[in-house]
C-alpha atoms as a PDB file:
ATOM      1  CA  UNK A   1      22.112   3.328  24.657  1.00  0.00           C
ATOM      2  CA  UNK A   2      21.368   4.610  21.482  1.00  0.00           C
ATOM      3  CA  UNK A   3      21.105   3.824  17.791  1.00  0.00           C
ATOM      4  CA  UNK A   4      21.714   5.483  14.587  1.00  0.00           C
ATOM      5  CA  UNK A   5      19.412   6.002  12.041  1.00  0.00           C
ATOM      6  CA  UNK A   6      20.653   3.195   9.690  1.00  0.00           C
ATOM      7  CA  UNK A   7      20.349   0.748  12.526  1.00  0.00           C
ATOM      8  CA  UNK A   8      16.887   1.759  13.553  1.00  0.00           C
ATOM      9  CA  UNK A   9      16.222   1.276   9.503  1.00  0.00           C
ATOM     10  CA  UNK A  10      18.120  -2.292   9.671  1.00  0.00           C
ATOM     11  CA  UNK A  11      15.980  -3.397  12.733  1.00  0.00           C
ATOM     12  CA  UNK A  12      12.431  -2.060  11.882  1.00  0.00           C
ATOM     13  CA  UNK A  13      12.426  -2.643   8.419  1.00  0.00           C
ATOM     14  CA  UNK A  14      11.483   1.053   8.019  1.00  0.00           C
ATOM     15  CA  UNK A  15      13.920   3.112   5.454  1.00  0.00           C
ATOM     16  CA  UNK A  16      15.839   5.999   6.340  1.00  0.00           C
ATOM     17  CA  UNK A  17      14.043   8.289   4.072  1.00  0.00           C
ATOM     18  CA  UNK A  18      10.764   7.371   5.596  1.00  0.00           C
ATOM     19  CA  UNK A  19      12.256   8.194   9.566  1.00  0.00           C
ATOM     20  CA  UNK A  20      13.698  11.647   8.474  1.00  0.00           C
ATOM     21  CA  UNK A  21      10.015  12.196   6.765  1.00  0.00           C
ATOM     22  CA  UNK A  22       8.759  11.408  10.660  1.00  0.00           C
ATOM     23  CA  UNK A  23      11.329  13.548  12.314  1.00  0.00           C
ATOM     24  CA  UNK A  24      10.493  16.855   9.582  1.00  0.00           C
ATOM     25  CA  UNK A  25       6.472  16.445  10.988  1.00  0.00           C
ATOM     26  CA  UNK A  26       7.412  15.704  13.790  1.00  0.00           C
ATOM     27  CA  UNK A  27       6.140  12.805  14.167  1.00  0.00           C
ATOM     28  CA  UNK A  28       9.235  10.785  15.283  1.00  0.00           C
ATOM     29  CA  UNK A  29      12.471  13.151  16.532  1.00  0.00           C
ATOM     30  CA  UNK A  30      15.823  11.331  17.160  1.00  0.00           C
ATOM     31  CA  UNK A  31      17.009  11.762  20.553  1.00  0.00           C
ATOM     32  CA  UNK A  32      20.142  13.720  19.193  1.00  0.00           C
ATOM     33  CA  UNK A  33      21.855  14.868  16.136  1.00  0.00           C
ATOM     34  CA  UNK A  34      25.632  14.450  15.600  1.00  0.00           C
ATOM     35  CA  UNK A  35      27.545  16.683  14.276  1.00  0.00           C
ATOM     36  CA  UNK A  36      28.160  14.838  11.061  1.00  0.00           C
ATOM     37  CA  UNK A  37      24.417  15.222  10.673  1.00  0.00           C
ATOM     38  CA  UNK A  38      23.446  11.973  11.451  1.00  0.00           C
ATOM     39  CA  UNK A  39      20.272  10.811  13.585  1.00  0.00           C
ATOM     40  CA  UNK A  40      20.285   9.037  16.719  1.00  0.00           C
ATOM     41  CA  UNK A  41      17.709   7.294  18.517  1.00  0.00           C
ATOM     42  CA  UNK A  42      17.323   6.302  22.392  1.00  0.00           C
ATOM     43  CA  UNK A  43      14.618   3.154  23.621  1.00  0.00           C
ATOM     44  CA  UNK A  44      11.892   5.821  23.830  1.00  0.00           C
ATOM     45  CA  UNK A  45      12.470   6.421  20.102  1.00  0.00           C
ATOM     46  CA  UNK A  46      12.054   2.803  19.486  1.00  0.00           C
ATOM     47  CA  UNK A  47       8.803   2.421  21.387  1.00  0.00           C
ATOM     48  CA  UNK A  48       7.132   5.455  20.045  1.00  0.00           C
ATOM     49  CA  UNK A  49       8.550   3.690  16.191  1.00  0.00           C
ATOM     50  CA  UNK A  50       6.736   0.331  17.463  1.00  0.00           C
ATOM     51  CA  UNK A  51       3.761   2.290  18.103  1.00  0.00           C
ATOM     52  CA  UNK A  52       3.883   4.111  14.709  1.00  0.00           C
ATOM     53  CA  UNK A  53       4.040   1.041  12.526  1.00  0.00           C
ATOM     54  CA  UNK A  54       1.788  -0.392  14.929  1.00  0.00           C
ATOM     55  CA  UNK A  55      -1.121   1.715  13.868  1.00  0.00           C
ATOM     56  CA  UNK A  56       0.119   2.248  10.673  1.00  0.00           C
ATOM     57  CA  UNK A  57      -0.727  -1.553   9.844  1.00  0.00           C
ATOM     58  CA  UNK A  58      -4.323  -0.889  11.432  1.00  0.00           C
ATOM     59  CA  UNK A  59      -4.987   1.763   8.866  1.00  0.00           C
ATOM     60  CA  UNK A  60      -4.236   4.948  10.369  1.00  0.00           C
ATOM     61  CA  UNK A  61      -3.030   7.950   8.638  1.00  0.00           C
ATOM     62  CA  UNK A  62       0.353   9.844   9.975  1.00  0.00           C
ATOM     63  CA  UNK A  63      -1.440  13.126  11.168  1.00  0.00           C
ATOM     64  CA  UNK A  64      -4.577  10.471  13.142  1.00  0.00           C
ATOM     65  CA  UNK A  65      -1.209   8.403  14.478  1.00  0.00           C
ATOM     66  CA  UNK A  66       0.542  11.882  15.988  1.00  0.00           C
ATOM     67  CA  UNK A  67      -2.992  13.093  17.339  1.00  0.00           C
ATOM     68  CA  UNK A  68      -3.044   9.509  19.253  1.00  0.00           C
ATOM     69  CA  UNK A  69       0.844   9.910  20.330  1.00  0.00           C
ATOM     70  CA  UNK A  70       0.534  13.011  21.409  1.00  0.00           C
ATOM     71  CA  UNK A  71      -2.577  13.006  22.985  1.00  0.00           C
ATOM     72  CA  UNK A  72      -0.607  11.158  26.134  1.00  0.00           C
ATOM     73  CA  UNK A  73      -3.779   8.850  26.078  1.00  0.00           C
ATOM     74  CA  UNK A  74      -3.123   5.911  28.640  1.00  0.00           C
ATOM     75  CA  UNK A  75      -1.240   3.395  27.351  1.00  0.00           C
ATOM     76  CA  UNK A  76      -2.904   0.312  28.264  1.00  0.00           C
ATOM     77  CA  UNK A  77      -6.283   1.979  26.966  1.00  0.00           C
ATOM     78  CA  UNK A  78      -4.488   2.717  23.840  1.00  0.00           C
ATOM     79  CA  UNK A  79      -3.041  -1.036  23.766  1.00  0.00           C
ATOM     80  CA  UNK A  80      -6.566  -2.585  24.170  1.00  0.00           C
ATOM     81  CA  UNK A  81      -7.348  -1.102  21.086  1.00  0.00           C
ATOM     82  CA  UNK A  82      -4.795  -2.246  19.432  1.00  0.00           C
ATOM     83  CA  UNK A  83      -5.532  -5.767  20.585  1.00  0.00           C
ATOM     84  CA  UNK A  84      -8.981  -5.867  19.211  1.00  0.00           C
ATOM     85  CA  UNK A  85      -7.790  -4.614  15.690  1.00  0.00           C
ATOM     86  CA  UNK A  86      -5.505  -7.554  15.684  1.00  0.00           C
ATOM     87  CA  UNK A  87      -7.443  -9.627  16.377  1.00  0.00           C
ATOM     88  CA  UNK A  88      -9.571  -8.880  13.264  1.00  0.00           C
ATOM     89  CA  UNK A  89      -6.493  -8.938  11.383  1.00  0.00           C
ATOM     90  CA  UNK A  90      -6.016 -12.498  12.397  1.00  0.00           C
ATOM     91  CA  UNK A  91      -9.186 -13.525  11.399  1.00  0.00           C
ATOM     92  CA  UNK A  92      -8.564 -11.817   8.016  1.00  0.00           C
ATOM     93  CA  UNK A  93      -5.263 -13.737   7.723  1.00  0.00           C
ATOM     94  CA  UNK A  94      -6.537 -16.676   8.076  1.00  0.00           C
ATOM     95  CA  UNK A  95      -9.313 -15.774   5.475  1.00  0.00           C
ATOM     96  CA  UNK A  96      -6.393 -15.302   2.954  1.00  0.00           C
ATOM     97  CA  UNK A  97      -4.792 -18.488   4.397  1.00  0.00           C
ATOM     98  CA  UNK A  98      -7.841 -20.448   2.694  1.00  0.00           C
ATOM     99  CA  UNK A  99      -7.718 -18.255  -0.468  1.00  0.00           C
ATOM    100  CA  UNK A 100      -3.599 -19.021  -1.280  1.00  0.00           C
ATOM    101  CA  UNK A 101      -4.641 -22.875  -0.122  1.00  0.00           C
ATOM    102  CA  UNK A 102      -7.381 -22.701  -2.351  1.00  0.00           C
ATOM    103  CA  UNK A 103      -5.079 -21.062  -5.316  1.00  0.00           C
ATOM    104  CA  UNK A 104      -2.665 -23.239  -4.702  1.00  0.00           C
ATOM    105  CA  UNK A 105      -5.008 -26.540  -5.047  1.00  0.00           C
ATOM    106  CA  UNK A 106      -6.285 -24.751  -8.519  1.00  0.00           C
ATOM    107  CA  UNK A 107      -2.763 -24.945  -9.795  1.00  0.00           C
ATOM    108  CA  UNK A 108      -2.070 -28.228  -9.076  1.00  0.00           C
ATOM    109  CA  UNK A 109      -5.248 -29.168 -10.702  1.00  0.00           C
ATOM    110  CA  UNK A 110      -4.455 -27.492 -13.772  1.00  0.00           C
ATOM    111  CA  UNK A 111      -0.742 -29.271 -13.541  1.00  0.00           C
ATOM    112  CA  UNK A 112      -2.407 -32.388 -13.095  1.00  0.00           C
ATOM    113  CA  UNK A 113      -4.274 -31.904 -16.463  1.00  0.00           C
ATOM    114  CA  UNK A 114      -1.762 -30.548 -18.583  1.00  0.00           C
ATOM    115  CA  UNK A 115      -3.478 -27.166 -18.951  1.00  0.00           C
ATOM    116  CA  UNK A 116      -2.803 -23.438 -18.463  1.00  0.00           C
ATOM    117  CA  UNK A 117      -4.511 -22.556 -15.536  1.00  0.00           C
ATOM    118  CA  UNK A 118      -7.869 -20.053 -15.972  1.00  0.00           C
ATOM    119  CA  UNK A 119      -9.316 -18.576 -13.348  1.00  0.00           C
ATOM    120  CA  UNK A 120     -12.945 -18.640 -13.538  1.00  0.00           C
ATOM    121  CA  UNK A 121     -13.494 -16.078 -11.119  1.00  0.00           C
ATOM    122  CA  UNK A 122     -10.280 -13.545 -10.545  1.00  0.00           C
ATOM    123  CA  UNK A 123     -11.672 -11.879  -7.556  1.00  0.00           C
ATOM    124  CA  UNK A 124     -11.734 -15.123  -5.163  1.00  0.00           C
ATOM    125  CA  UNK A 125      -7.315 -14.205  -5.371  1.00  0.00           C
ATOM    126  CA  UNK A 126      -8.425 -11.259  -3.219  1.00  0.00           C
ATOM    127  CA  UNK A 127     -10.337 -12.759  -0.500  1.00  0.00           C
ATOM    128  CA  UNK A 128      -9.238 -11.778   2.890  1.00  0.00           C
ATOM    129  CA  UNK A 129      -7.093  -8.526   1.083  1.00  0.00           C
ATOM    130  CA  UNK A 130      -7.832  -5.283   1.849  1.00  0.00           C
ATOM    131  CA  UNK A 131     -10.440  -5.199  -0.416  1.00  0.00           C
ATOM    132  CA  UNK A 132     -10.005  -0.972  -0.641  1.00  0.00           C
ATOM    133  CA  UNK A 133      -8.069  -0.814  -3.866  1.00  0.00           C
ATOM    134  CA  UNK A 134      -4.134   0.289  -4.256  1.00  0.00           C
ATOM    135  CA  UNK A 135      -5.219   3.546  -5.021  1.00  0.00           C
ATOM    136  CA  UNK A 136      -7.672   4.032  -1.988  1.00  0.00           C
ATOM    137  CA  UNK A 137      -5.233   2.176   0.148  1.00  0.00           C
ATOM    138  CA  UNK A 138      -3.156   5.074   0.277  1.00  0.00           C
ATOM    139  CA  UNK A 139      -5.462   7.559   1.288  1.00  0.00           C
ATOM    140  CA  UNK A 140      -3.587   8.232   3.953  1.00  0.00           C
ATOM    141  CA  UNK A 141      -0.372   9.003   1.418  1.00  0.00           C
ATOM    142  CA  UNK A 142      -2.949  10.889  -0.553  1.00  0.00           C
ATOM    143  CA  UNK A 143      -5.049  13.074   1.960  1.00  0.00           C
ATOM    144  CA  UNK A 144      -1.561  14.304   3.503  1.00  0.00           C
ATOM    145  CA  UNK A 145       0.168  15.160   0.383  1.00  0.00           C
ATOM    146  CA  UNK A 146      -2.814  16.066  -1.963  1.00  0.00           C
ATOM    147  CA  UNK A 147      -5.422  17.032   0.545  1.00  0.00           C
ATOM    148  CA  UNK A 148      -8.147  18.757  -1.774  1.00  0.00           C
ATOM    149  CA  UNK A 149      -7.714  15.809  -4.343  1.00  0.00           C
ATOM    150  CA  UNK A 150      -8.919  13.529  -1.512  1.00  0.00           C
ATOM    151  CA  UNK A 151     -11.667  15.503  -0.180  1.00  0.00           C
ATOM    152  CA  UNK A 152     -12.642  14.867  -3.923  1.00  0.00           C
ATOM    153  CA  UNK A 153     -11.787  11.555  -4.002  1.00  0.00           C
ATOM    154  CA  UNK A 154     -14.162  11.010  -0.576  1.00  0.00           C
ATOM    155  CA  UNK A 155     -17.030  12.613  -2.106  1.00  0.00           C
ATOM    156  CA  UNK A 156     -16.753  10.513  -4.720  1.00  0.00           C
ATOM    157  CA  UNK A 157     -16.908   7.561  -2.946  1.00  0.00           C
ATOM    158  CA  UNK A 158     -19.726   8.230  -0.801  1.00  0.00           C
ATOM    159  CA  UNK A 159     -21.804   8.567  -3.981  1.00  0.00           C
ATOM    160  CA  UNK A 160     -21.114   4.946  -4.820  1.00  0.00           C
ATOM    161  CA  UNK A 161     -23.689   1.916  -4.074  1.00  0.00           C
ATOM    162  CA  UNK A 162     -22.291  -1.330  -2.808  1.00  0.00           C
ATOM    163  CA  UNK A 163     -23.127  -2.820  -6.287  1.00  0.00           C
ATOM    164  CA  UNK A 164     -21.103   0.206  -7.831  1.00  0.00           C
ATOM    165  CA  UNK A 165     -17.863  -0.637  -5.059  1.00  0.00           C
ATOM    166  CA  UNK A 166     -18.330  -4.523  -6.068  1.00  0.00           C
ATOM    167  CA  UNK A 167     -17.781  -3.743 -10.056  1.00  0.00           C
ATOM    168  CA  UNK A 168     -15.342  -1.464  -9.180  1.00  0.00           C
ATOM    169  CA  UNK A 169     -13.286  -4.056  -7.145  1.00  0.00           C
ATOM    170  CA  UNK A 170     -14.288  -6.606  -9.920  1.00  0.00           C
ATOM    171  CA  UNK A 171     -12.601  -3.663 -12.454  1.00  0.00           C
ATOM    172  CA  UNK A 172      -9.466  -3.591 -10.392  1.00  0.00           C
ATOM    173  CA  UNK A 173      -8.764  -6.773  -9.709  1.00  0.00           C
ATOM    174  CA  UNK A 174      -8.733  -7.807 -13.360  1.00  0.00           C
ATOM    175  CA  UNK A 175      -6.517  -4.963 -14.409  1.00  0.00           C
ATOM    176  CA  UNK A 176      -4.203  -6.226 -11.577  1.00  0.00           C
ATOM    177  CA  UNK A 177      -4.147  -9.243 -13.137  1.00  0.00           C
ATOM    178  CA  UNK A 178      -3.371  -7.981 -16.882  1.00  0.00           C
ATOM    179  CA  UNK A 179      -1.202  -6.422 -15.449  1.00  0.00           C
ATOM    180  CA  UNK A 180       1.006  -9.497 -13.763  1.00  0.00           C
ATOM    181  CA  UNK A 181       0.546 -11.179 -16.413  1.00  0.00           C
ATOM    182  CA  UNK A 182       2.237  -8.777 -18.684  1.00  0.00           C
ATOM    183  CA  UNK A 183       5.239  -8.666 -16.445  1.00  0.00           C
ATOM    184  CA  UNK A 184       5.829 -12.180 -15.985  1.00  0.00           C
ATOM    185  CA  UNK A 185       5.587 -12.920 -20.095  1.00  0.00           C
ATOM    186  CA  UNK A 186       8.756 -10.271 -19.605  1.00  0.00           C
ATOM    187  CA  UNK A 187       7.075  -7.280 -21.302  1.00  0.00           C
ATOM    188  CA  UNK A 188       9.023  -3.686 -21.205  1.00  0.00           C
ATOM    189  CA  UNK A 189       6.876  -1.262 -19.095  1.00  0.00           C
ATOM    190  CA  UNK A 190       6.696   0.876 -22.570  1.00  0.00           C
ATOM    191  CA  UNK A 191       5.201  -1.381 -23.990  1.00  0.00           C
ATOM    192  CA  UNK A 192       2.160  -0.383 -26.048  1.00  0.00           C
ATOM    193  CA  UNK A 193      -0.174  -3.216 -24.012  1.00  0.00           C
ATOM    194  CA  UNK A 194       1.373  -2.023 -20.882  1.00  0.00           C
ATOM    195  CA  UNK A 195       0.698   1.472 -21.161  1.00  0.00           C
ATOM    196  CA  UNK A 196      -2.956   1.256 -22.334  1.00  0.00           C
ATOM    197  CA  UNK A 197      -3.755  -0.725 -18.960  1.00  0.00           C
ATOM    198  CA  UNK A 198      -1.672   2.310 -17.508  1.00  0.00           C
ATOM    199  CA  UNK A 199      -4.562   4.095 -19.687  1.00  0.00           C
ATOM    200  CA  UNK A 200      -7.282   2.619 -17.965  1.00  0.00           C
ATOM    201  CA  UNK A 201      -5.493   2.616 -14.595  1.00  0.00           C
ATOM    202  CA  UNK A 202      -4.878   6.274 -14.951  1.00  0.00           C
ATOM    203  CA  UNK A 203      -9.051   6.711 -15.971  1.00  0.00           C
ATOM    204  CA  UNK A 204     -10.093   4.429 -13.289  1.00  0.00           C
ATOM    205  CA  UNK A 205      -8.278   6.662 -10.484  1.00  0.00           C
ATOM    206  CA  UNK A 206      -9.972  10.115 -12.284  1.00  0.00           C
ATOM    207  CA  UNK A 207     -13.227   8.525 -11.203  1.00  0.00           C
ATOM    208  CA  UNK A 208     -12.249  10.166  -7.779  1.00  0.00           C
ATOM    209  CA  UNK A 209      -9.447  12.262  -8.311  1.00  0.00           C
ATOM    210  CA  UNK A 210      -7.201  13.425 -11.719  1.00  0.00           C
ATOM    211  CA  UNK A 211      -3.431  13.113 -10.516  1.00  0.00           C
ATOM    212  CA  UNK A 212      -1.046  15.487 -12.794  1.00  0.00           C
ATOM    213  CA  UNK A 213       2.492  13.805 -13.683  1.00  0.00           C
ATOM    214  CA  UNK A 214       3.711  14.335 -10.554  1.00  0.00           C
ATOM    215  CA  UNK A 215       1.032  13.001  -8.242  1.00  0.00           C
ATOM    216  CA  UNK A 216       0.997  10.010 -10.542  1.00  0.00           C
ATOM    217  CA  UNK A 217       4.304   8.870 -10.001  1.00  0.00           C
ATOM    218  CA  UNK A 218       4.183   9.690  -6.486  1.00  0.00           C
ATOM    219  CA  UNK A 219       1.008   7.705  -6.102  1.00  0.00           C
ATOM    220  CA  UNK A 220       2.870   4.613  -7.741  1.00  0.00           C
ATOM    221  CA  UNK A 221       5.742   5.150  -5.637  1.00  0.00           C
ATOM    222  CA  UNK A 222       3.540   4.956  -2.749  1.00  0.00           C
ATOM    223  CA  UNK A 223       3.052   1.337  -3.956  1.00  0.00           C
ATOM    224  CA  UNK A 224       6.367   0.006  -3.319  1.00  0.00           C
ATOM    225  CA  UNK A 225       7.097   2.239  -0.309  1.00  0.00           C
ATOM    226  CA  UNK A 226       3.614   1.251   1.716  1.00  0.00           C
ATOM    227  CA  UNK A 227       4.172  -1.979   2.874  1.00  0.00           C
ATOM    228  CA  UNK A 228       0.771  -3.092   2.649  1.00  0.00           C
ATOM    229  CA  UNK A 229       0.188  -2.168  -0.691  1.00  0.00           C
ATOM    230  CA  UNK A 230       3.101  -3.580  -2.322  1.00  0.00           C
ATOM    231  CA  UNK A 231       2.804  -7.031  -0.331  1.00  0.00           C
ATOM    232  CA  UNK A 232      -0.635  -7.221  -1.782  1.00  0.00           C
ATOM    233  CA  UNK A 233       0.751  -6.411  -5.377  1.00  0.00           C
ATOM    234  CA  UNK A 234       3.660  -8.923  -4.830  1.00  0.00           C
ATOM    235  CA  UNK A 235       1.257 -11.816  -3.595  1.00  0.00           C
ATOM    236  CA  UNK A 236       0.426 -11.459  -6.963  1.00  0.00           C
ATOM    237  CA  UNK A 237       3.659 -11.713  -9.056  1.00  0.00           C
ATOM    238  CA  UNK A 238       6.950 -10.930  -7.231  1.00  0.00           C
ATOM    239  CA  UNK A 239       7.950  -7.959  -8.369  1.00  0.00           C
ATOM    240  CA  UNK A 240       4.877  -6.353  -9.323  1.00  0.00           C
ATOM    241  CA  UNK A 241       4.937  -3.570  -7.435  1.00  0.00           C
ATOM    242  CA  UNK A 242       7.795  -2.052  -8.802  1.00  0.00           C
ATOM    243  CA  UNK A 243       6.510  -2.620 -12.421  1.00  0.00           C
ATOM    244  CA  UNK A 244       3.677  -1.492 -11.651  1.00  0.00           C
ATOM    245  CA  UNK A 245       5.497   2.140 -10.399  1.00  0.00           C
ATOM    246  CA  UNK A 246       8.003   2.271 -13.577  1.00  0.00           C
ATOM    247  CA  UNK A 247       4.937   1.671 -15.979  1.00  0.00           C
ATOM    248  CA  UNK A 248       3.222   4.572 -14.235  1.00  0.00           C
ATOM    249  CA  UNK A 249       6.060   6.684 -14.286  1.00  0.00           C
ATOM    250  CA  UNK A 250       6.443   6.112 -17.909  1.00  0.00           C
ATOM    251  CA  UNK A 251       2.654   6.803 -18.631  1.00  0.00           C
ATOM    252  CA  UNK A 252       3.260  10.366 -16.501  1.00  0.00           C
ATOM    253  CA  UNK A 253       6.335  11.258 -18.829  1.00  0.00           C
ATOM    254  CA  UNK A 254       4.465  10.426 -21.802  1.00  0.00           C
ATOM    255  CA  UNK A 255       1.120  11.643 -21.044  1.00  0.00           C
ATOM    256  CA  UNK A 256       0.600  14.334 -18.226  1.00  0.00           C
ATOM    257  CA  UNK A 257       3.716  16.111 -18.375  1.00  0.00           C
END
């Protein structure tokens, strides 16, 4: 049996841009082509997709996920490993169980007092994310398509002390915020306010590498097409994500190109 490319894309949840990306490195070839063009995919396909996302949700990066498929390491071995990673994911779940409970019982508290809700200390939203930021989270996104600008962007990190990586996180987490909160008061992404927090986005990622236009926009694109990221962005304000791409894209046109 086999299925075509827009029903592996309806079942996984994975786009059909993203699979033809897989089958052009190689990563993922359909079992057959039709004439009309089209890919087609057989159960093997499907298993070696489940392994893909798979390790793509444990962090690795496309060429580290083909050196593991195609290194024909034993499965089981390979499944073990797997296991243990998820099972650190589950303990950070439930981490960031406790921090929406906690959020949540803030909010009611404010309700309950007929106030608008402050947070006191913005980062405690971020316990049990990722806490690499957006821009570090897709290293992967970065090293394959702009490999010198993270070789630069790894040097600069290993220079950091964990006091510097805690104000930075502090730094990004509260422009995330400014952020949300600008899109839910309904503000255009041209916006003056918008676009100087895309100012001081745009700075904070030249700490470890200086995107032109186009690496920009593809980095904020990588936001709403990594899963990861944008859930993380959308926890925040639904929708965030994909503001937070168009108010790049609109600091690139205005300002790098």
């Amino acid at each position: 049996m086999a299925w075509s490319i827009a029903d592996v894309a309806r079942m996984s949840g994975v786009t059909s841009r993203t699979l033809r990306h897989y089958d052009e490195i190689g990563l993922l070839p359909p079992a057959w082509i039709g004439s009309n063009g089209h890919r087609h995919y057989e159960e093997a396909g499907l298993l070696r997709l489940q392994q893909i996302l798979l390790m793509r949700e444990l962090g690795l990066g496309l060429r580290e996920i083909q050196a593991v498929l195609d290194s024909q390491a034993d499965q089981v071995t390979v499944l073990r490993e797997h296991h243990l990673r998820l099972l650190g994911e589950r303990d950070r779940l439930e981490t960031l169980a406790r921090t929406v409970e906690r959020t949540i019982a803030e909010l009611e508290e404010g309700r309950e007092h007929d106030a608008m809700t402050r947070i006191n200390r913005p980062e405690n939203l971020f316990d049990g994310f990722e806490h690499t930021d957006a821009d570090a989270e897709a290293e992967a996104e970065v090293r394959e398509r702009w490999p010198k600008a993270w070789e630069q962007s790894r040097k600069a990190v290993a220079t950091m002390t964990a006091e510097d990586q805690e104000q930075w996180q502090r730094e990004v987490t509260a422009q995330i915020i400014r952020v949300a909160e600008l899109m839910v008061a309904g503000t255009p992404v041209a916006d003056p306010a918008v676009q100087a927090e895309m100012e001081s986005h745009y700075q904070g990622i030249c700490r470890f590498w200086s995107p032109n236009a186009v690496a920009y926009k593809g980095l904020g694109q990588t936001y709403v097409d990594n899963p990861r990221i944008r859930a993380n962005y959308d926890r925040i304000a639904d929708g965030l994500a994909v503001y937070q791409r168009d108010a790049m894209a609109v600091y690139a046109d205005a300002r790098l190109s």
